[in-house]
Structures are given as C-alpha cells and as structure tokens.
C-alpha atoms as a PDB file:
ATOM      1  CA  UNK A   1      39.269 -78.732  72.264  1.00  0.00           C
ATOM      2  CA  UNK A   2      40.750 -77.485  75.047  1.00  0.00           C
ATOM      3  CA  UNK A   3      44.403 -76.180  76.127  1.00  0.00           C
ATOM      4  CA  UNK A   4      47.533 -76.260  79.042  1.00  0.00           C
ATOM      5  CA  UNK A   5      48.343 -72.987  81.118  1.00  0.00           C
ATOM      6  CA  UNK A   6      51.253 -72.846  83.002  1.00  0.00           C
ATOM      7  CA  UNK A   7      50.327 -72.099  86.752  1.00  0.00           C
ATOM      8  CA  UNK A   8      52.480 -71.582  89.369  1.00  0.00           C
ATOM      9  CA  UNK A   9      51.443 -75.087  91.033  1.00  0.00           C
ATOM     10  CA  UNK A  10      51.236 -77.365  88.318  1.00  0.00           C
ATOM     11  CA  UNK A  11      50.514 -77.026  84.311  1.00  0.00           C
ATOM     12  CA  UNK A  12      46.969 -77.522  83.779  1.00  0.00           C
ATOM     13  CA  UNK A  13      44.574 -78.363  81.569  1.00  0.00           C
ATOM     14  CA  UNK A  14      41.583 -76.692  80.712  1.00  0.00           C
ATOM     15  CA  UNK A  15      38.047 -76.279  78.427  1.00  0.00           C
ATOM     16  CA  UNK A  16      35.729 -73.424  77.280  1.00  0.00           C
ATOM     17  CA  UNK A  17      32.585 -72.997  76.102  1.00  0.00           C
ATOM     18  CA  UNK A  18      29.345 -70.946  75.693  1.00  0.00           C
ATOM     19  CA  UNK A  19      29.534 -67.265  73.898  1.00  0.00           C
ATOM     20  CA  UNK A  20      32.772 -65.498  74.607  1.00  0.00           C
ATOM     21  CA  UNK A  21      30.313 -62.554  75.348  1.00  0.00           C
ATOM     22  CA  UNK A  22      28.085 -64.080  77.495  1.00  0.00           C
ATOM     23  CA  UNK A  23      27.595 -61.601  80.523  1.00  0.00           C
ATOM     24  CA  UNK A  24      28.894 -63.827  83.111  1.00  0.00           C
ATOM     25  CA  UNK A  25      31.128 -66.612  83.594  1.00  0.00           C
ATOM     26  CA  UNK A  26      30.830 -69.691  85.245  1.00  0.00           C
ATOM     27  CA  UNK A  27      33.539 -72.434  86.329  1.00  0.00           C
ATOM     28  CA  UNK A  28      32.822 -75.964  86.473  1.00  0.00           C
ATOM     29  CA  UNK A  29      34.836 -77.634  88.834  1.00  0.00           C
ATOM     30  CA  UNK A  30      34.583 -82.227  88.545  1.00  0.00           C
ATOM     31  CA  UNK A  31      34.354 -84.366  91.384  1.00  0.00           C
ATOM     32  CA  UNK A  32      37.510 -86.385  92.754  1.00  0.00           C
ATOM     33  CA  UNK A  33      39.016 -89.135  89.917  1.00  0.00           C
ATOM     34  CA  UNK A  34      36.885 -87.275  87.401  1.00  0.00           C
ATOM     35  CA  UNK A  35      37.390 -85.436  84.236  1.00  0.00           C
ATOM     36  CA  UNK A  36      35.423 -82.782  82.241  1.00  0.00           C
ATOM     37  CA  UNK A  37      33.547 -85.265  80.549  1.00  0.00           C
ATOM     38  CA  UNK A  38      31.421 -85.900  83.750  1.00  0.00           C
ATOM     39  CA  UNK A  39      30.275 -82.355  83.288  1.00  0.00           C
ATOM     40  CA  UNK A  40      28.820 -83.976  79.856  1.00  0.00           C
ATOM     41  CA  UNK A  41      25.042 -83.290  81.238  1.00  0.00           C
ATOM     42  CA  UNK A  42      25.585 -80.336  82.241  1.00  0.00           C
ATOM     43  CA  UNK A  43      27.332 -78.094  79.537  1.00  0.00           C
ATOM     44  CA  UNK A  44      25.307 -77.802  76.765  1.00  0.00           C
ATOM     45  CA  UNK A  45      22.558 -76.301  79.436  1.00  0.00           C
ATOM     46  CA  UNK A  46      25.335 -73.972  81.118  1.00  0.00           C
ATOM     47  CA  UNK A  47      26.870 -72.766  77.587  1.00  0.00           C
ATOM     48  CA  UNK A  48      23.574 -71.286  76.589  1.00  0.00           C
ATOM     49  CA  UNK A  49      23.953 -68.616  79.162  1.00  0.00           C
ATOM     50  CA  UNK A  50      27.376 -68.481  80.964  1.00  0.00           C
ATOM     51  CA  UNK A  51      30.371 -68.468  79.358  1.00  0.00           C
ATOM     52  CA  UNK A  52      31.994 -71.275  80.491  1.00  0.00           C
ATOM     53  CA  UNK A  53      35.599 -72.575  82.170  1.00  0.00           C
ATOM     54  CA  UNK A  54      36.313 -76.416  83.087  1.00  0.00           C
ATOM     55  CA  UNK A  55      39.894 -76.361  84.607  1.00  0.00           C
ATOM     56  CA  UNK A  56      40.961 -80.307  84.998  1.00  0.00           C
ATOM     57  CA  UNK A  57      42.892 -80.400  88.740  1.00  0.00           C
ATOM     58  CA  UNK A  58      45.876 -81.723  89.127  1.00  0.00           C
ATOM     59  CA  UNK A  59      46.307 -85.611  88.979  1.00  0.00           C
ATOM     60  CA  UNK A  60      43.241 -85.169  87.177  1.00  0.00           C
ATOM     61  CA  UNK A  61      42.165 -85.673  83.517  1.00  0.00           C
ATOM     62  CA  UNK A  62      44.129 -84.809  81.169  1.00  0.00           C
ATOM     63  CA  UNK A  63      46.437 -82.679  84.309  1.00  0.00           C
ATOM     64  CA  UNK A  64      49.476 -84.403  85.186  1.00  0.00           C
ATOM     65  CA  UNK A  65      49.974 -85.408  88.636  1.00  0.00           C
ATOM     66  CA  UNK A  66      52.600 -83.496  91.347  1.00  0.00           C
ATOM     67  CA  UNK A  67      55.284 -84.722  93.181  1.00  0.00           C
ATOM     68  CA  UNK A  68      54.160 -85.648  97.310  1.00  0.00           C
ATOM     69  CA  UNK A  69      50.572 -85.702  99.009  1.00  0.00           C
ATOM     70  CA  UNK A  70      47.271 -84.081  97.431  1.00  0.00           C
ATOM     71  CA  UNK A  71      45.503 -81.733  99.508  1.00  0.00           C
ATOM     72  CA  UNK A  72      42.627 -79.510  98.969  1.00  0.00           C
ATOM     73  CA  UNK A  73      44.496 -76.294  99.795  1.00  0.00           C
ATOM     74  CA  UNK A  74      46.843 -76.998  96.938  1.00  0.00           C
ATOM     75  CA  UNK A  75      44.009 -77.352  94.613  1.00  0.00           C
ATOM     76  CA  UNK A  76      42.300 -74.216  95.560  1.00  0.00           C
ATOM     77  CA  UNK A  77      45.230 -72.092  95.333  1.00  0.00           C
ATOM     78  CA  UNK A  78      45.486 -73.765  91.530  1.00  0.00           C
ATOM     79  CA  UNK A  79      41.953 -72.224  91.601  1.00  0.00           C
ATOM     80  CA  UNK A  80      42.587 -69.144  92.589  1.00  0.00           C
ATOM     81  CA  UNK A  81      45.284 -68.634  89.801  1.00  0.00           C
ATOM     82  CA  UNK A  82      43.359 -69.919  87.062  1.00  0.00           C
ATOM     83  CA  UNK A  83      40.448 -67.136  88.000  1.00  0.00           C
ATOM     84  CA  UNK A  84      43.632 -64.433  87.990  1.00  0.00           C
ATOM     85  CA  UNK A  85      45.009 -65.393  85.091  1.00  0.00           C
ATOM     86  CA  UNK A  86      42.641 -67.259  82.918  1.00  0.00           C
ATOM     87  CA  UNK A  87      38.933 -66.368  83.583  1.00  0.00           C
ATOM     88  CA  UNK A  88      40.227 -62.530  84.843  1.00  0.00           C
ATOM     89  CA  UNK A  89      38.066 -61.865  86.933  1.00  0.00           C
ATOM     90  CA  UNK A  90      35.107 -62.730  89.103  1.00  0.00           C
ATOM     91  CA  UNK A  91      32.714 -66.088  88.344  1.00  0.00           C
ATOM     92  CA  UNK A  92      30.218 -68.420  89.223  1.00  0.00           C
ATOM     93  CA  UNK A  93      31.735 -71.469  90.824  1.00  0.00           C
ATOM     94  CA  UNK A  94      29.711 -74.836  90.375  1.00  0.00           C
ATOM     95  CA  UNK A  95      31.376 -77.545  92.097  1.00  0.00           C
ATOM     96  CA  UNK A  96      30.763 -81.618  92.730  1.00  0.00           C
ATOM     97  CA  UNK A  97      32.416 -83.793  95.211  1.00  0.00           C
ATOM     98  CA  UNK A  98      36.070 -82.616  95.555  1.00  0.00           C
ATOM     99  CA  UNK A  99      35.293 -79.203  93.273  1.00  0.00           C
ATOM    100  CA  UNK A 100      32.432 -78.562  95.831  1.00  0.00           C
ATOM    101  CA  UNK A 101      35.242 -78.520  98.725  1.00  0.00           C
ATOM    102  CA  UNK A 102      37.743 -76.460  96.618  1.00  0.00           C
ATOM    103  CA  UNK A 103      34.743 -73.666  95.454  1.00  0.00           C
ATOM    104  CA  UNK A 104      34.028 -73.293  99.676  1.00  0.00           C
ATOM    105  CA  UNK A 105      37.998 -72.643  99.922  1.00  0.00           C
ATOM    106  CA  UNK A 106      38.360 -70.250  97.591  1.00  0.00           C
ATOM    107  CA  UNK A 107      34.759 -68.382  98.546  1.00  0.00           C
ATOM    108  CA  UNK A 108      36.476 -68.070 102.056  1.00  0.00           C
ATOM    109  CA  UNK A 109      39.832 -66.910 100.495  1.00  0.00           C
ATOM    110  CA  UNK A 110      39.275 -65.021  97.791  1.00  0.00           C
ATOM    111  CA  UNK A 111      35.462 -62.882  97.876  1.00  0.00           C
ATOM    112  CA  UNK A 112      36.226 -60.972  95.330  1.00  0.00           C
ATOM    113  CA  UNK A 113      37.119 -63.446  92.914  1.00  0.00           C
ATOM    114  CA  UNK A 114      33.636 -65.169  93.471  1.00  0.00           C
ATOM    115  CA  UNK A 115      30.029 -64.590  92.880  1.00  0.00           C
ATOM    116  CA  UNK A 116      28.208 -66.873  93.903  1.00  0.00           C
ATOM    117  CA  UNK A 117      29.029 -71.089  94.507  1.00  0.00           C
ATOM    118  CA  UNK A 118      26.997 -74.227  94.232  1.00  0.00           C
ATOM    119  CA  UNK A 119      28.401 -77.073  96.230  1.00  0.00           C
ATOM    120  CA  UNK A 120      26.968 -80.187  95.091  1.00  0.00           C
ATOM    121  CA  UNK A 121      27.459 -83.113  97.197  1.00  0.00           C
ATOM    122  CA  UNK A 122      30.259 -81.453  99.684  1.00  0.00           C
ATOM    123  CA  UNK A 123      31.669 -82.614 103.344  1.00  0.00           C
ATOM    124  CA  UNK A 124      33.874 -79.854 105.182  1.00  0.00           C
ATOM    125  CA  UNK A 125      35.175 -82.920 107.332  1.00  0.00           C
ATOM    126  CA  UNK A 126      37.021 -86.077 106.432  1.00  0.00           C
ATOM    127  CA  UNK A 127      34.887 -88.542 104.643  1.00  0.00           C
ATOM    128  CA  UNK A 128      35.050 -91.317 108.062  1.00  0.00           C
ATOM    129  CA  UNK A 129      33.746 -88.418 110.073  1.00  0.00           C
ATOM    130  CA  UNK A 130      30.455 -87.562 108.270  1.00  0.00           C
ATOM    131  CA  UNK A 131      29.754 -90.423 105.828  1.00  0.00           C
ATOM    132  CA  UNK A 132      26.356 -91.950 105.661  1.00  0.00           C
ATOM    133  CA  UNK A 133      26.679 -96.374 105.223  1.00  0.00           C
ATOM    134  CA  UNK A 134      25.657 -99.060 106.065  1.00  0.00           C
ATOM    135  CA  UNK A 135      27.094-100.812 109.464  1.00  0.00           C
ATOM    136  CA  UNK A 136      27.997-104.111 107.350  1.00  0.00           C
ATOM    137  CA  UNK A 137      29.660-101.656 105.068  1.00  0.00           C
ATOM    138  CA  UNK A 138      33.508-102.336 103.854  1.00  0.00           C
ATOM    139  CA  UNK A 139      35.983 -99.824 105.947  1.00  0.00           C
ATOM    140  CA  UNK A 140      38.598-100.758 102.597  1.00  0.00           C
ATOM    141  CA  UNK A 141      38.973 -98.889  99.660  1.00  0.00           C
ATOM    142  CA  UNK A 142      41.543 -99.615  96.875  1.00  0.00           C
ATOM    143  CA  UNK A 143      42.275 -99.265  93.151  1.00  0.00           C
ATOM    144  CA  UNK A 144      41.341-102.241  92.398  1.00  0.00           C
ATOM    145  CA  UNK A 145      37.618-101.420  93.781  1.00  0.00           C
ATOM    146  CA  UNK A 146      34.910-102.375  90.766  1.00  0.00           C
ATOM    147  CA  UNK A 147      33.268 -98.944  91.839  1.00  0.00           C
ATOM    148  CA  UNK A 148      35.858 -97.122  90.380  1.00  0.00           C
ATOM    149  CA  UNK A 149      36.361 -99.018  86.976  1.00  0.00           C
ATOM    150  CA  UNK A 150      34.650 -96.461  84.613  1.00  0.00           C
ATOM    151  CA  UNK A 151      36.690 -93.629  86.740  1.00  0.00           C
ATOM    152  CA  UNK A 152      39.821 -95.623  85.775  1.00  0.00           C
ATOM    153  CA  UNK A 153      38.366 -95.618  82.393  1.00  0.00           C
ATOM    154  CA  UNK A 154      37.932 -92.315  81.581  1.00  0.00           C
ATOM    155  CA  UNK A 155      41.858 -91.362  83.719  1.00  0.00           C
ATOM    156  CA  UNK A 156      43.367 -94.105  81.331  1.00  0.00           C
ATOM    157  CA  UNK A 157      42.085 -92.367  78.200  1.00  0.00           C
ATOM    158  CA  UNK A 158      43.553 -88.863  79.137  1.00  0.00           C
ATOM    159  CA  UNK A 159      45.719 -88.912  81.337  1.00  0.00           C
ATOM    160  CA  UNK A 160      49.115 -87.295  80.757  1.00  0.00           C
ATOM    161  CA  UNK A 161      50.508 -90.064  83.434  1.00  0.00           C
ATOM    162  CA  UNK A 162      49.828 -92.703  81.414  1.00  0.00           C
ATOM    163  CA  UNK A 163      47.773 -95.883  83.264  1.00  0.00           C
ATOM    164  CA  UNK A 164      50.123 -97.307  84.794  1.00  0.00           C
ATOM    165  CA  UNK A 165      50.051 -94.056  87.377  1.00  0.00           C
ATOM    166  CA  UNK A 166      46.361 -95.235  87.852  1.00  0.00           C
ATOM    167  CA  UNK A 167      47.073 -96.990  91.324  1.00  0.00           C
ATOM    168  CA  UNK A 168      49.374 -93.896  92.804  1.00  0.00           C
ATOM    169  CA  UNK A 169      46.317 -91.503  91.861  1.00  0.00           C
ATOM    170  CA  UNK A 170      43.878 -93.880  93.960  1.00  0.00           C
ATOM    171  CA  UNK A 171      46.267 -94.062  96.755  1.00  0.00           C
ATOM    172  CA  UNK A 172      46.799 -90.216  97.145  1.00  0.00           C
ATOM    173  CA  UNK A 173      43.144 -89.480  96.407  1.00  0.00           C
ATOM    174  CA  UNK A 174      41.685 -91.892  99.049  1.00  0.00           C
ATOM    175  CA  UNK A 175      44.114 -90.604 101.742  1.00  0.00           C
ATOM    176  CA  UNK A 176      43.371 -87.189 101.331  1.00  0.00           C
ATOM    177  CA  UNK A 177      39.576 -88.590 101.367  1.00  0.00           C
ATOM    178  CA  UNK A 178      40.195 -90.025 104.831  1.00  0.00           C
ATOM    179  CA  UNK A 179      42.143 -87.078 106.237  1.00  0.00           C
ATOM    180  CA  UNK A 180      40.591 -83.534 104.334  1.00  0.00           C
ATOM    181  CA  UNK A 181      39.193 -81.129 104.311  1.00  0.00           C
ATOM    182  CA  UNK A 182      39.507 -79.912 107.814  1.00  0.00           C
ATOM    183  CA  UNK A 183      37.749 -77.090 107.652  1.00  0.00           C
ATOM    184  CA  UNK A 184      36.383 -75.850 110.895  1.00  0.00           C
ATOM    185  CA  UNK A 185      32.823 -74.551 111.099  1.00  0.00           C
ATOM    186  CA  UNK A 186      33.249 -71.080 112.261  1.00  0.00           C
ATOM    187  CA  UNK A 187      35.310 -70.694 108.806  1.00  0.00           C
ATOM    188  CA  UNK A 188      32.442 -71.564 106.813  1.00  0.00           C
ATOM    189  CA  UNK A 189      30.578 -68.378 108.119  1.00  0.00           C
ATOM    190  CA  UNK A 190      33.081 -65.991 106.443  1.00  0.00           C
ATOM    191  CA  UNK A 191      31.489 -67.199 103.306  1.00  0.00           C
ATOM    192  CA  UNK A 192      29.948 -64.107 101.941  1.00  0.00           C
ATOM    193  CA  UNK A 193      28.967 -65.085  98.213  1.00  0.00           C
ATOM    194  CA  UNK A 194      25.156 -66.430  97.846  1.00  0.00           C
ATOM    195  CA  UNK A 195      25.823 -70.303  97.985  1.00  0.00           C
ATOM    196  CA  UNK A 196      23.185 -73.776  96.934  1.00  0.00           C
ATOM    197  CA  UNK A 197      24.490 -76.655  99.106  1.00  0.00           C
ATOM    198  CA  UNK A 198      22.883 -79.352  96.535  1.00  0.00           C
ATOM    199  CA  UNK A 199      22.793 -83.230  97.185  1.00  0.00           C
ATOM    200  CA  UNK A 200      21.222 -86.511  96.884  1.00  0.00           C
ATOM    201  CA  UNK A 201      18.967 -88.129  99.380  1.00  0.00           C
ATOM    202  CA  UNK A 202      21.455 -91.123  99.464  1.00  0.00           C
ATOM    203  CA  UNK A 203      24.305 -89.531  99.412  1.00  0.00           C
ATOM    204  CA  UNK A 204      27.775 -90.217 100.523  1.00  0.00           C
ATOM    205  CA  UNK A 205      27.651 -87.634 103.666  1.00  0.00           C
ATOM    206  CA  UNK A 206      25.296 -88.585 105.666  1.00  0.00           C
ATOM    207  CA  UNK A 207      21.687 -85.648 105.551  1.00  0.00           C
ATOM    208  CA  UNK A 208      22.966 -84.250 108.723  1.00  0.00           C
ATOM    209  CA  UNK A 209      26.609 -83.309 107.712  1.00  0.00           C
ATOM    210  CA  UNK A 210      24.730 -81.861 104.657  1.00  0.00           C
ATOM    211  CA  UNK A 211      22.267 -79.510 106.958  1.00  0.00           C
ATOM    212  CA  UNK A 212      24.819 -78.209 108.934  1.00  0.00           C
ATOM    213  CA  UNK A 213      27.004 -77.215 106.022  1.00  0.00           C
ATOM    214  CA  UNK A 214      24.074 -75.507 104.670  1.00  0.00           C
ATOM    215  CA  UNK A 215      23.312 -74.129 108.353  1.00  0.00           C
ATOM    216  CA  UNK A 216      27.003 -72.677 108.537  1.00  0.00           C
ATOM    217  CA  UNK A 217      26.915 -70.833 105.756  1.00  0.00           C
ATOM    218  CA  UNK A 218      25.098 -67.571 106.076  1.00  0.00           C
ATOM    219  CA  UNK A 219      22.342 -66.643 103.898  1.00  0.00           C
ATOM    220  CA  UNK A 220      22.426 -70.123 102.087  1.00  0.00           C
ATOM    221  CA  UNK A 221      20.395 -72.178 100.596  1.00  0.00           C
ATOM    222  CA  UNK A 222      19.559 -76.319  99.926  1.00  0.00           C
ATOM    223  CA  UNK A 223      18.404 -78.661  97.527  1.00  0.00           C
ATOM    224  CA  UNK A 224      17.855 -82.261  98.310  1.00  0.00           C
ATOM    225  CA  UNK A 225      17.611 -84.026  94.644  1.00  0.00           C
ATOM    226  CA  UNK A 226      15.150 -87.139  95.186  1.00  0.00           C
ATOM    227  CA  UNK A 227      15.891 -90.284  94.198  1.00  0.00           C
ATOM    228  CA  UNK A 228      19.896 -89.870  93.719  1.00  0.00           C
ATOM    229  CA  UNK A 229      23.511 -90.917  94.828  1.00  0.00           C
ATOM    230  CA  UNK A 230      26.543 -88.825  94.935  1.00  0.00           C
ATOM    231  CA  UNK A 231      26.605 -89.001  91.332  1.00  0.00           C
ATOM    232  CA  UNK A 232      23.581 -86.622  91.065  1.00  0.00           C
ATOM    233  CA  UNK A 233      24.189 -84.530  87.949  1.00  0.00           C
ATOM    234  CA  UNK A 234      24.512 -87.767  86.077  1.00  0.00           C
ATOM    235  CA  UNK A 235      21.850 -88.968  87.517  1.00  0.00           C
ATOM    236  CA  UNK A 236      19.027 -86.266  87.094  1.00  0.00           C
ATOM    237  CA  UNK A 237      21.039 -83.622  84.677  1.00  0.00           C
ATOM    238  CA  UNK A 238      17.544 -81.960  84.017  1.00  0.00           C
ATOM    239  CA  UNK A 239      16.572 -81.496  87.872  1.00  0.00           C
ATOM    240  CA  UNK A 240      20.347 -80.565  88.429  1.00  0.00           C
ATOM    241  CA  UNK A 241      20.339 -77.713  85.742  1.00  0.00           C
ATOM    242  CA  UNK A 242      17.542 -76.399  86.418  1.00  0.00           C
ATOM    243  CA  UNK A 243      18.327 -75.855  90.117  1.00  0.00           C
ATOM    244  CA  UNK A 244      21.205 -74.436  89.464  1.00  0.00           C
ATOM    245  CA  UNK A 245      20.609 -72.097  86.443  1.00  0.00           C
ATOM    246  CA  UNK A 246      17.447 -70.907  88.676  1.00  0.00           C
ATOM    247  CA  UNK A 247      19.822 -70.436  91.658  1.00  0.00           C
ATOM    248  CA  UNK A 248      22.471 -68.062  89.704  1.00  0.00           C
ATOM    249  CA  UNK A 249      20.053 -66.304  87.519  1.00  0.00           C
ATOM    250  CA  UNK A 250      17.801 -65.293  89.847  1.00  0.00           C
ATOM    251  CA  UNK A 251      17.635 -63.005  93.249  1.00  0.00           C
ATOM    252  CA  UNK A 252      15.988 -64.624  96.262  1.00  0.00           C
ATOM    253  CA  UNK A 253      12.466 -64.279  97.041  1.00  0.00           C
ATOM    254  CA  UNK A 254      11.155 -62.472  99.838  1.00  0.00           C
ATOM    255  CA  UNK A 255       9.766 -66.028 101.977  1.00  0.00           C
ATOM    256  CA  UNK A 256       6.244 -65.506 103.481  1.00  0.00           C
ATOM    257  CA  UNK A 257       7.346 -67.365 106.579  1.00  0.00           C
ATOM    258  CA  UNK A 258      10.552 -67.453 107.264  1.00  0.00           C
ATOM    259  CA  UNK A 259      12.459 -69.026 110.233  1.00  0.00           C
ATOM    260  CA  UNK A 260      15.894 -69.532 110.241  1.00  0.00           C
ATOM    261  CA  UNK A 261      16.049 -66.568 107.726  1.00  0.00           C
ATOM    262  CA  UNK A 262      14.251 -64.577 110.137  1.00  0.00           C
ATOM    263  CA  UNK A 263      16.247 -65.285 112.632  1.00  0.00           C
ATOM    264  CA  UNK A 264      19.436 -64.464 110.772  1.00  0.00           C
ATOM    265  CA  UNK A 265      17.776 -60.929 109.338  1.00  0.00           C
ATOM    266  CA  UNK A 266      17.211 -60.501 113.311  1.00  0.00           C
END
C-alpha cells in the first residue's frame, strides 16, 4: 500500500512490489504530472522478476510539493537518496518522460548506484528546443489545458496538496519543461551503465533529438515503438514490457554487421 521516507530533500512517497528475494531490483520512475498508477501496465509484468521500487517525486502523487522552482537536479539527488537509503544498493532504473531525464542524471552521477537504465521517451534539452509539432501548433500551455484533465485527475485523488495546489504544480512543471534539462552532450558520454533509449514514432521530441540521445550515449541501444505517442507504455504495455524485460535480462548479441558499433569497438 505503500509508505513516506524522510529524505533529505523532501518526504516522499513510495511503493513495492515483486518477491522481496527477487535477484535484482528495479526502480520505476513516472513521467512529469504522473503518479504510480501510470506504471499500472507495467507492474504486474516487472514484479514477476525484479523486485520492484516506485518512488512518487516531489510535487508528485501522493509527494507533497517544495517550496521555490522544480528542477531536474533536485529530483535526481531525491533519487540518489532513495537508492542509499531505501533500495541499498545498486538497480535497474526504468524511466518515462521526466523519470527518463532524472535516470540519465543519476547514471552520470552516481555509476555505482546503477545497472543499467531505460529512458523511455527522454529530451536532454528543453522541450522548445527539440520538440516535434505541427507549425499551426499552440506555443500556450496552461492548467486549464483539456490534455491534462485525467493528469489533474489522478493529482486531485492523491495528492497531499490538496487540488486546489493543482494550478501551482502546472505552472512549475511547464516552466521547468521550457527551460530543463540542460544537459550538454559531451555529459551524456560519461554514461557507463548499458542504456535502451525507447520511444514512440510520434512522439513529443522530435526522431532526431531521439537518435542523437541514443548516438551520445556509448554502447546504447533504441527502440522505436510503432504506432504510439509519448504515452507509449499505456499505449502498447505488451510491446513496452517485452522490450524492456528483454533489454535487462539479457546480454547483447554479438551483431553480424555492425556499423556504428564497429566503429565504437574500433
């Protein structure tokens, strides 16, 4: 049913599941405005092999909010304390959106608290740098957006904040949106643990911002999930899953022709 922990940063909130000696564990990090419940598709998959952690970020779920700006740094040093002194040790990271951004972070801070990361739908620039839209599209984003309503849904049924903080959430999540991550290429090749950059085909980066996140990242590898949006692993939970699970249970294959792999082994 889940429980608080006192970190250093902010009291959060947090779920388990899957055997409590299962051989490795795996953290499940949500997407920005989300909860643990949008990890619904993907648990009872996960649990029958990993034992499994789903820490709720601050502002986030049933995590109360801080005082001043959110920032991605923040929530990956919230990360890195949960691993020291909840999980204990090393783990998988899985991360979507927003928990995509904060696995990279703590991959490039922390090696040996990570074994290997999935980033599933992930920009290492501001959102107005890289995404993909239309050129009629609406520059304006607000709380009062209908895209967000079941977001707002699922905040107003948790949240510690009550929903009347609803609107200040929005406001601090969509500016960090148009201003993070700022993470600068060269930093994404001191990534050492084996990482799956996963998304959509119509996704909210554009393909190309995609590519050369997965081209920055040494010895990685990518999954392009047909006939999806940002919201992938609600999309296609089966296609998602099995990716994944085949990703951190398994060792790469030797490739028969390999190019940029080649080159790299070079």
């Amino acid at each position: 049913m889940g429980e608080y922990v006192e970190l250093p940063g902010v009291r959060t909130w947090y779920d388990t599941d899957g055997p409590d000696d299962a051989a490795e564990t795996l953290v499940l990090l949500h997407g920005g405005f989300c909860t643990n419940e949008t990890w619904d598709g993907q648990r009872p998959d996960f649990a029958a092999k990993y034992r499994l952690f789903l820490p709720e970020r601050r502002a986030h779920g049933r995590t109360p909010d801080v005082a001043g700006p959110l920032n991605y740094q923040d929530m990956a040093n919230d990360t890195v304390d949960f691993l020291e002194s909840v999980v204990r040790g090393p783990a998988h990271l899985v991360g979507w959106s927003d928990g995509g951004i904060v696995a990279l972070l703590v991959a490039m801070a922390r090696p040996d608290l990570v074994r290997k990361v999935v980033a599933i739908g992930v920009n290492y620039r501001p959102l107005p740098e890289v995404e993909a839209k239309p050129d009629d599209a609406d520059e304006s984003a607000s709380s009062d957006d209908s895209e967000l309503d079941f977001l707002q849904e699922i905040y107003e049924a948790v949240s510690p904040d009550g929903p009347e903080h609803w609107p200040v959430v929005v406001d601090k999540v969509l500016h960090m949106f148009g201003t993070q991550p700022d993470i600068a290429r060269e930093d994404l090749g001191r990534i050492t643990a084996p990482t799956l950059v996963m998304a959509s085909d119509d996704d909210l980066m554009s393909l190309e911002h995609t590519i050369d996140l997965y081209r920055a990242i040494p010895d990685s590898e990518l999954a392009i999930v047909p006939g999806t949006s940002h919201t992938l692993p609600l999309e296609k939970p089966a296609v998602v899953n099995r990716t994944i699970l085949d990703f951190l249970g398994c060792e790469p294959v030797k490739t028969i022709m390999p190019v940029r792999r080649a080159r790299q082994g070079s």
